[in-house]
PDB file of N, CA and C in Angstrom:
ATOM      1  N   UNK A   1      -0.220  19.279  -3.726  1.00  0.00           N
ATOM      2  CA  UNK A   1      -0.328  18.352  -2.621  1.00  0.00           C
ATOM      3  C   UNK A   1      -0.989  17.051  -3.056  1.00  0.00           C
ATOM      4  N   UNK A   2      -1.721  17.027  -3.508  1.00  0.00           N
ATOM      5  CA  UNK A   2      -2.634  15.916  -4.405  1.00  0.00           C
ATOM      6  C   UNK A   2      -1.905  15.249  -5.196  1.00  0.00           C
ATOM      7  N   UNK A   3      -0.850  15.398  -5.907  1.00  0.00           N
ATOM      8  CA  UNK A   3      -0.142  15.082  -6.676  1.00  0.00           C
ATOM      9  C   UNK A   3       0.945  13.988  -5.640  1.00  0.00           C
ATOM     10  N   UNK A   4       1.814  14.974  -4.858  1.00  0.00           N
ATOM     11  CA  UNK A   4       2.325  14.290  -3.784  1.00  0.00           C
ATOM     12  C   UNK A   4       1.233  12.873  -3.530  1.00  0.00           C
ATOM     13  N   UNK A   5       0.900  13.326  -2.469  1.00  0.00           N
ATOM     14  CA  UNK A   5      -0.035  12.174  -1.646  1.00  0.00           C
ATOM     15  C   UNK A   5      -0.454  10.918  -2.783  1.00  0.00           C
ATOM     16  N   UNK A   6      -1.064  11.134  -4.264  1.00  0.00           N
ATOM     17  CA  UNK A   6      -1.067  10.035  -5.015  1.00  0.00           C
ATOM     18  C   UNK A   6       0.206   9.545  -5.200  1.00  0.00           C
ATOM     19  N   UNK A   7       1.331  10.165  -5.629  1.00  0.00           N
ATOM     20  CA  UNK A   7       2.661   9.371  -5.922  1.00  0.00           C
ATOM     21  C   UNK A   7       3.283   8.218  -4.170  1.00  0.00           C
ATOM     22  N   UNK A   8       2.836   9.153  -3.423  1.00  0.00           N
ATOM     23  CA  UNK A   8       3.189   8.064  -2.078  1.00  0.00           C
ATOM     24  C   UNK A   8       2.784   7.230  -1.496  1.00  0.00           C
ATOM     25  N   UNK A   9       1.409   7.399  -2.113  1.00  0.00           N
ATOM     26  CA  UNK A   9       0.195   6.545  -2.114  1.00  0.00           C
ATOM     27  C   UNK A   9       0.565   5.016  -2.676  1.00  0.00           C
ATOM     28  N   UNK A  10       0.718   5.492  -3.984  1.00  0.00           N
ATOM     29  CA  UNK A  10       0.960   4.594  -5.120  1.00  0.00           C
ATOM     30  C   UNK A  10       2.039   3.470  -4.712  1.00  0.00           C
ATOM     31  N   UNK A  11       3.070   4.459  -4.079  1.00  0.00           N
ATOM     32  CA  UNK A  11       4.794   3.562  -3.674  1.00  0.00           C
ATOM     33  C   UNK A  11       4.411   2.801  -2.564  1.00  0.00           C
ATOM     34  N   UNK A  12       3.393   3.020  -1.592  1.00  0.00           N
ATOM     35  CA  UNK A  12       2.368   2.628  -0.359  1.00  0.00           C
ATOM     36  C   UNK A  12       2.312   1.202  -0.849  1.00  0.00           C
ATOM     37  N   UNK A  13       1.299   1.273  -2.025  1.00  0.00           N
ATOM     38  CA  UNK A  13       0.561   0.077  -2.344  1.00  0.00           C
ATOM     39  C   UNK A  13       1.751  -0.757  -3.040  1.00  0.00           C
ATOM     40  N   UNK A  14       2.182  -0.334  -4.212  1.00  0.00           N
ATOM     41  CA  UNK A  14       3.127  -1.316  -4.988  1.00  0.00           C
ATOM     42  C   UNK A  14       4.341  -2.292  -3.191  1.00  0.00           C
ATOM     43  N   UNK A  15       5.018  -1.197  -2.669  1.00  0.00           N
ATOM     44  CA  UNK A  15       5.902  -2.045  -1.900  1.00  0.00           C
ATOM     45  C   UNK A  15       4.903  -2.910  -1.032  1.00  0.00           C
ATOM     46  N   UNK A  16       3.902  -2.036  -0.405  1.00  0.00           N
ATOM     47  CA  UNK A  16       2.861  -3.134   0.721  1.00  0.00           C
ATOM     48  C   UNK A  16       2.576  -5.004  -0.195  1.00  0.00           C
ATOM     49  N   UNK A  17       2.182  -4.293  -1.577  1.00  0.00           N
ATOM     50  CA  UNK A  17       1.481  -6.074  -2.378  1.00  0.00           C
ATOM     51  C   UNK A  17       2.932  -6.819  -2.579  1.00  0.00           C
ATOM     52  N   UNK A  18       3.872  -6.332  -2.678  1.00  0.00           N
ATOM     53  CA  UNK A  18       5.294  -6.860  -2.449  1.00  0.00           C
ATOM     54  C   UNK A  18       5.616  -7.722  -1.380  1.00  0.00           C
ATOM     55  N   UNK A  19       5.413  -6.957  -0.123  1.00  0.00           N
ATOM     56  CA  UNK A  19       5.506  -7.642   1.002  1.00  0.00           C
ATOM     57  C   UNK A  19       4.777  -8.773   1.653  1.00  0.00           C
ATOM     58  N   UNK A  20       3.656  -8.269   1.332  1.00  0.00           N
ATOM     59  CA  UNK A  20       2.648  -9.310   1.141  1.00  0.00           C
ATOM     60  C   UNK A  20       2.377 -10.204   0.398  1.00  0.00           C
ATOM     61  N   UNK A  21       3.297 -10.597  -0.465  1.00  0.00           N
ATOM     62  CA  UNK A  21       3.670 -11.234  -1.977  1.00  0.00           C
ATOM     63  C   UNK A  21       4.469 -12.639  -1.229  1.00  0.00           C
ATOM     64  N   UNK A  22       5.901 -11.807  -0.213  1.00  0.00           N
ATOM     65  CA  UNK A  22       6.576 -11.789  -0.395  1.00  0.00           C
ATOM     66  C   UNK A  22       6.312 -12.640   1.018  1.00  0.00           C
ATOM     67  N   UNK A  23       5.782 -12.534   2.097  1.00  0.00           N
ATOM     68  CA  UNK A  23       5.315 -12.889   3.326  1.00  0.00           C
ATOM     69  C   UNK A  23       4.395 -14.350   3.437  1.00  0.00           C
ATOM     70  N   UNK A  24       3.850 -14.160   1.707  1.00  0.00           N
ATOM     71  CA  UNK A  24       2.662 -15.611   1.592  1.00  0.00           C
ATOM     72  C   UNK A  24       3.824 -16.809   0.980  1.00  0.00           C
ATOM     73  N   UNK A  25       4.942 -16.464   0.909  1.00  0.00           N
ATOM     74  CA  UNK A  25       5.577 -17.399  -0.530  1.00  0.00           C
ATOM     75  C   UNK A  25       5.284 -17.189  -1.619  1.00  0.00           C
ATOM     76  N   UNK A  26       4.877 -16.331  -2.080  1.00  0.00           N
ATOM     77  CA  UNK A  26       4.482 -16.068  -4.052  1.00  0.00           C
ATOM     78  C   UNK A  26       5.530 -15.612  -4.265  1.00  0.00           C
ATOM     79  N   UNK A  27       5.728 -14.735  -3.386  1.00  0.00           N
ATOM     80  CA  UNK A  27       7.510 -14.361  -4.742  1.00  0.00           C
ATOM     81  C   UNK A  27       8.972 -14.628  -4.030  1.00  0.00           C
ATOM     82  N   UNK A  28       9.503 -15.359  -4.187  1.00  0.00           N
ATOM     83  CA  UNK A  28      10.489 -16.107  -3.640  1.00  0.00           C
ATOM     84  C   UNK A  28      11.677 -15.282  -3.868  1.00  0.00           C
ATOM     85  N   UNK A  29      13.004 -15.241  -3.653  1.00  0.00           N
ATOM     86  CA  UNK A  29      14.211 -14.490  -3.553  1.00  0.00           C
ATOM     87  C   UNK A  29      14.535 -13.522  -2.436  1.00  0.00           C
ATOM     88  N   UNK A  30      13.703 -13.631  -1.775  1.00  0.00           N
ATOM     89  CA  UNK A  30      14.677 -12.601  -0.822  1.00  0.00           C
ATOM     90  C   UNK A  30      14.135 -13.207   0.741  1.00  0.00           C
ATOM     91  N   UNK A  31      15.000 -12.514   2.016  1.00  0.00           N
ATOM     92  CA  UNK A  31      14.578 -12.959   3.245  1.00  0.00           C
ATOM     93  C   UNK A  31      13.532 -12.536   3.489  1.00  0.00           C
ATOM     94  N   UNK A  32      12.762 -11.825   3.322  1.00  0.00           N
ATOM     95  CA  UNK A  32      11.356 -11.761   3.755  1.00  0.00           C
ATOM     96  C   UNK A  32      10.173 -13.048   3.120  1.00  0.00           C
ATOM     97  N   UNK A  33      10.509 -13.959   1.848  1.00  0.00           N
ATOM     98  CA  UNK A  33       9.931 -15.005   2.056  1.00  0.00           C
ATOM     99  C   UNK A  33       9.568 -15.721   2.883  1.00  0.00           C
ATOM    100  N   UNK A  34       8.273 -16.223   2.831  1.00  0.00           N
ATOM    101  CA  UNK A  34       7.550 -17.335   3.936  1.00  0.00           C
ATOM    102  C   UNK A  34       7.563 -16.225   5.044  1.00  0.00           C
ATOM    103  N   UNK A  35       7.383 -15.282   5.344  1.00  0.00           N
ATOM    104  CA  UNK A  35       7.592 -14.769   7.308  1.00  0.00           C
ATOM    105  C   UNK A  35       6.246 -14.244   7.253  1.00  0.00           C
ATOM    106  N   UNK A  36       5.534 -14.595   8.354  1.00  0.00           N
ATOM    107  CA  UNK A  36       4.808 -14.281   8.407  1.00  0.00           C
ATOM    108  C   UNK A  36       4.664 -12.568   8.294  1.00  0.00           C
ATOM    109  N   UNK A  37       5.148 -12.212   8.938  1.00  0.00           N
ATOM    110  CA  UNK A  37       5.422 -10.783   9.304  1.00  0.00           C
ATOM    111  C   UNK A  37       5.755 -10.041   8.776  1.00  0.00           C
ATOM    112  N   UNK A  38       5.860  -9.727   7.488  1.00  0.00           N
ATOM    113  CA  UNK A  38       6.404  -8.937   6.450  1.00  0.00           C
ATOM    114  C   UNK A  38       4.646  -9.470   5.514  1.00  0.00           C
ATOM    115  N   UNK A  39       3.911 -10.681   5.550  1.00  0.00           N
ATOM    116  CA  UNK A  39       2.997 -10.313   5.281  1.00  0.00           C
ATOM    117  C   UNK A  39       2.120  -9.537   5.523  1.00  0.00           C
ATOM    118  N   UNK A  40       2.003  -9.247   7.281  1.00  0.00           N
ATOM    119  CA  UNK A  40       1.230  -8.782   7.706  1.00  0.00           C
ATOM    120  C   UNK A  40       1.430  -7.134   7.244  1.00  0.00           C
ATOM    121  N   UNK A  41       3.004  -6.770   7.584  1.00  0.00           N
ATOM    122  CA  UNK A  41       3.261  -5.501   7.543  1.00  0.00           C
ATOM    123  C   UNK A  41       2.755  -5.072   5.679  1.00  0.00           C
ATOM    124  N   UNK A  42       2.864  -6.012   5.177  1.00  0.00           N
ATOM    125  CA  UNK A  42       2.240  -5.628   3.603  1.00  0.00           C
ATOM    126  C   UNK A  42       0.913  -5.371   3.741  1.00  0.00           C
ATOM    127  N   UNK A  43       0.177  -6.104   4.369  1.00  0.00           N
ATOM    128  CA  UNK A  43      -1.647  -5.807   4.196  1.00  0.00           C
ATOM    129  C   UNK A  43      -1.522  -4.613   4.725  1.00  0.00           C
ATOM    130  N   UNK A  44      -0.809  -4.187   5.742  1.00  0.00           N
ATOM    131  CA  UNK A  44      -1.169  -3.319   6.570  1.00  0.00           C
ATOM    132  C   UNK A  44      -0.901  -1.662   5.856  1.00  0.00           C
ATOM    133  N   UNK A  45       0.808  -1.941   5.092  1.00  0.00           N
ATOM    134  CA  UNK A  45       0.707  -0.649   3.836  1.00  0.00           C
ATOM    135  C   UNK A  45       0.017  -0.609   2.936  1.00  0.00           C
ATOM    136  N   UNK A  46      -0.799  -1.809   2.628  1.00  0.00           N
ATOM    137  CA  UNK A  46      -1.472  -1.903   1.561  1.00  0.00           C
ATOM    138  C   UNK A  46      -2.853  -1.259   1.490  1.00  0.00           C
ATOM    139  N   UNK A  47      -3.192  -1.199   2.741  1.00  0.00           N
ATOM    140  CA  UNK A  47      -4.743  -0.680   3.220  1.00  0.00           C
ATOM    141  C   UNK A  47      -4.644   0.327   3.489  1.00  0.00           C
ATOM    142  N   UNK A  48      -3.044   0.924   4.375  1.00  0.00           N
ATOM    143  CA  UNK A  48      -2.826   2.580   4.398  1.00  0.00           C
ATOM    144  C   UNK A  48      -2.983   3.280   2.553  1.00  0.00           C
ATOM    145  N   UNK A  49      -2.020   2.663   2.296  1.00  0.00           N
ATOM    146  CA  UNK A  49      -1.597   3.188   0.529  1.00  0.00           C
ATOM    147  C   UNK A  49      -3.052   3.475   0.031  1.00  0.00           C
ATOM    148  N   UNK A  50      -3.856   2.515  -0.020  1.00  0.00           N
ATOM    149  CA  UNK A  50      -5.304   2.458  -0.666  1.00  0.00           C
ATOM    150  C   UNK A  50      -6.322   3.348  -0.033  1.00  0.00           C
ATOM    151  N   UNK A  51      -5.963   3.693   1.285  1.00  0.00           N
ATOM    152  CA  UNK A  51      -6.677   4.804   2.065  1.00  0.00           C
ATOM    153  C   UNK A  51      -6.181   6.480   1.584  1.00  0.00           C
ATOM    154  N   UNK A  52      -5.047   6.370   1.123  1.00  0.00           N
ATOM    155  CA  UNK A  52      -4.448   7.471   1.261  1.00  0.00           C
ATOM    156  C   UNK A  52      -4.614   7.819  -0.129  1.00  0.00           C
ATOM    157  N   UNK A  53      -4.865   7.195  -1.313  1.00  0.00           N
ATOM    158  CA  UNK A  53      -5.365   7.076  -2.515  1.00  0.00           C
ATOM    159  C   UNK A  53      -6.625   7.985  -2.631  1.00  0.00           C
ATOM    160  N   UNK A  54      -7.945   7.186  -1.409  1.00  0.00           N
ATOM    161  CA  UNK A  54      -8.983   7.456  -2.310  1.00  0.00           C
ATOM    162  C   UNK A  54      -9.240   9.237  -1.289  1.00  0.00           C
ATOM    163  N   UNK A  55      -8.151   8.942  -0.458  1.00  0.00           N
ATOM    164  CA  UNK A  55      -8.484  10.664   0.525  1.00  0.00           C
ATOM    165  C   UNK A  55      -7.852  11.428  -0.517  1.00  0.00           C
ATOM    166  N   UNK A  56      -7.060  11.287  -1.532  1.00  0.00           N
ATOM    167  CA  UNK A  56      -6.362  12.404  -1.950  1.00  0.00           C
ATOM    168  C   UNK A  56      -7.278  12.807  -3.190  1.00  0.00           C
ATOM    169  N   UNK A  57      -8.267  11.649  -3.726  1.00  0.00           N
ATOM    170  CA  UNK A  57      -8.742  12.050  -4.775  1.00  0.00           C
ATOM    171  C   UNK A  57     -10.407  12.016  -4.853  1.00  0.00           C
ATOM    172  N   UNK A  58     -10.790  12.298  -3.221  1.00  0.00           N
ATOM    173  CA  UNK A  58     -12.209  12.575  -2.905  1.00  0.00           C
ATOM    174  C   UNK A  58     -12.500  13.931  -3.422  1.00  0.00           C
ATOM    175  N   UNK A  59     -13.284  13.996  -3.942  1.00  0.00           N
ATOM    176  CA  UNK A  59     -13.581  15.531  -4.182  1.00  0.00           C
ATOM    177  C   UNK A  59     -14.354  15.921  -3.601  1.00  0.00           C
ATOM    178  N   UNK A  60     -13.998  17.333  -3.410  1.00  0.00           N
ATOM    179  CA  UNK A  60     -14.710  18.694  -2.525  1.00  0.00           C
ATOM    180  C   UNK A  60     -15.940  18.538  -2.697  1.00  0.00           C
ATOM    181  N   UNK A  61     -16.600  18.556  -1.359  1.00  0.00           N
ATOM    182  CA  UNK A  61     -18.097  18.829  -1.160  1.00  0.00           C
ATOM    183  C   UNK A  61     -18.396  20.455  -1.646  1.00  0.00           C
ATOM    184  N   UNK A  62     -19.663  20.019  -2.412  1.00  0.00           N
ATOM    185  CA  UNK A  62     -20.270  21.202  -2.816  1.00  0.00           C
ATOM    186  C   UNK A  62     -20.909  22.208  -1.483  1.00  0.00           C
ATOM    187  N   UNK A  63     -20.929  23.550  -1.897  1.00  0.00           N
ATOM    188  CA  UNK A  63     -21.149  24.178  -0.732  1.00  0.00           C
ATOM    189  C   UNK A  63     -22.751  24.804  -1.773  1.00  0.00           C
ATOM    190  N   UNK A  64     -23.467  24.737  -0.825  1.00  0.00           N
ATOM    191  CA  UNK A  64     -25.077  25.490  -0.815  1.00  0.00           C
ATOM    192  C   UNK A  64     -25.314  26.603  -0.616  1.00  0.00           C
TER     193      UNK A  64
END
């Protein structure tokens, strides 16, 4: 499961900084340039992806 969740994690973040790349004008070629809204939707996978990262690779609380 851990394994999972990092690999979707990962695809999370790479497409989210894309969109958000892609939403500011930095990376030009396709219709989602300049829109606002494809930036936003990038921060927004970008902060899921990065959430879902550090939950998959928190480690287990010790038990007493």
């Amino acid at each position: 499961m851990r394994i999972t969740l990092n690999i979707v994690a990962s695809l999370l973040v790479l497409a989210g900084a894309i969109w958000f790349l892609q939403g500011v004008n930095v990376l030009p070629g396709s219709f989602m340039t300049g829109q606002t809204r494809w930036a936003v939707y990038g921060g927004i996978a970008l902060v899921v992806g990065i959430a879902l990262l550090l939950t998959a690779n928190r480690r287990p609380r010790r038990e007493r």
